[in-house]
Protein backbone atom coordinates (compact mmCIF):
# COMPACT_ATOMS: atom_id res chain seq x y z
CA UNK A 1 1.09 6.76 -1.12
CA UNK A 2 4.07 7.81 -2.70
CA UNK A 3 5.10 10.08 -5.27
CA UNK A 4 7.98 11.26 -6.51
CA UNK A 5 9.88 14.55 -6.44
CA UNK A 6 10.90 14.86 -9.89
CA UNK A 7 8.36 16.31 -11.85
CA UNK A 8 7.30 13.68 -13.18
CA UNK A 9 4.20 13.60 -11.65
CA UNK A 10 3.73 9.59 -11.03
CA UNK A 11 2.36 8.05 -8.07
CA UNK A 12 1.75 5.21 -6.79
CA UNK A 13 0.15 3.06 -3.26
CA UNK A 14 2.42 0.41 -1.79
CA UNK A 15 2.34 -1.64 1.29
CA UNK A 16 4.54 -1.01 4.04
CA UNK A 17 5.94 -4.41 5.08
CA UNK A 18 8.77 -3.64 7.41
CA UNK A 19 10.71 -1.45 9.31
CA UNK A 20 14.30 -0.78 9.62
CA UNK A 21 15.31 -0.04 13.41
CA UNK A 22 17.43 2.83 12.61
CA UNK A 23 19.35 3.00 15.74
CA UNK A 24 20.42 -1.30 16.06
CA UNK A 25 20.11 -2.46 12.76
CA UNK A 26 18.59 -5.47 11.47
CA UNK A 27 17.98 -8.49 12.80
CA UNK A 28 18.67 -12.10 11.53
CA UNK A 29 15.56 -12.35 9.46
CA UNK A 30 16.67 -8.99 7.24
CA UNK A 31 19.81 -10.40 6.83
CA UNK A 32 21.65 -7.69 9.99
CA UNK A 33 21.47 -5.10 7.99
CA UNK A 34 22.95 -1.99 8.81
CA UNK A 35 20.99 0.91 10.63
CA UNK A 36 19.25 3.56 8.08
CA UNK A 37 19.35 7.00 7.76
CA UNK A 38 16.74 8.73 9.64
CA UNK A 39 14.07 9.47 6.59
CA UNK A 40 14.67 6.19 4.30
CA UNK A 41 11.94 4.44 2.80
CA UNK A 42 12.70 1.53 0.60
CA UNK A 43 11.07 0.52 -2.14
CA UNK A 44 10.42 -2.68 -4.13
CA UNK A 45 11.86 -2.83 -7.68
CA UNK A 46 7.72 -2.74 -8.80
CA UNK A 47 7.69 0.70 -6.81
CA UNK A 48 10.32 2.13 -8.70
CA UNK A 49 8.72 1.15 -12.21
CA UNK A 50 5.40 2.43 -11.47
CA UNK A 51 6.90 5.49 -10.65
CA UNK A 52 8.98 5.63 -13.67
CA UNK A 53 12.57 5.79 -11.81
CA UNK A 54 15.63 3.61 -13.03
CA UNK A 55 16.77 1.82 -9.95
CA UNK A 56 20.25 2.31 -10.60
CA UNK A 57 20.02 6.22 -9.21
CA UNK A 58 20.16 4.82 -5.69
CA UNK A 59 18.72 7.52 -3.74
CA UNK A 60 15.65 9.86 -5.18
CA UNK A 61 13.90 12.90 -3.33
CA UNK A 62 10.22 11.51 -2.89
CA UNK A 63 6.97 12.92 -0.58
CA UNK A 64 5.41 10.02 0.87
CA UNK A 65 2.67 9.63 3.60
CA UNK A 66 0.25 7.22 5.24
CA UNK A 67 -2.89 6.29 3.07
C-alpha cells in the first residue's frame, strides 16, 4: 500500500518486485546501480499516476507499508 504525503489523499497497492542492497549496490541484472538511501522505495511510472504525482519531482514524502 502506498499513499502519499501530500494531501492529496490518493492511494494506491503495488507489487514489490525488487530490492536495492543498500550497502553494495546493484548487481549486473539492475544495471550496478548505485547503493540507495536507507528509506527509498521506487516506484513505477503507473505508481506515480495513480497517485497523481508528476514524475519529474524526483523525490516525494510518502507512508507506505506491507499489505
Amino acid at each position: 500500500m502506498w499513499e502519499d504525503d501530500q494531501d492529496y489523499g490518493r492511494s494506491t497497492t503495488a507489487k514489490v518486485v525488487d530490492e536495492c542492497d543498500s550497502v553494495n549496490g546493484c548487481d549486473k541484472e539492475h544495471a550496478f546501480q548505485p547503493p540507495c538511501r536507507n528509506n527509498i522505495v521506487d516506484a513505477s511510472a503507473a505508481v506515480w499516476d495513480a497517485l497523481g504525482l508528476d514524475q519529474a519531482l524526483g523525490d516525494v514524502p510518502v507512508t507506505w507499508s506491507l499489505a
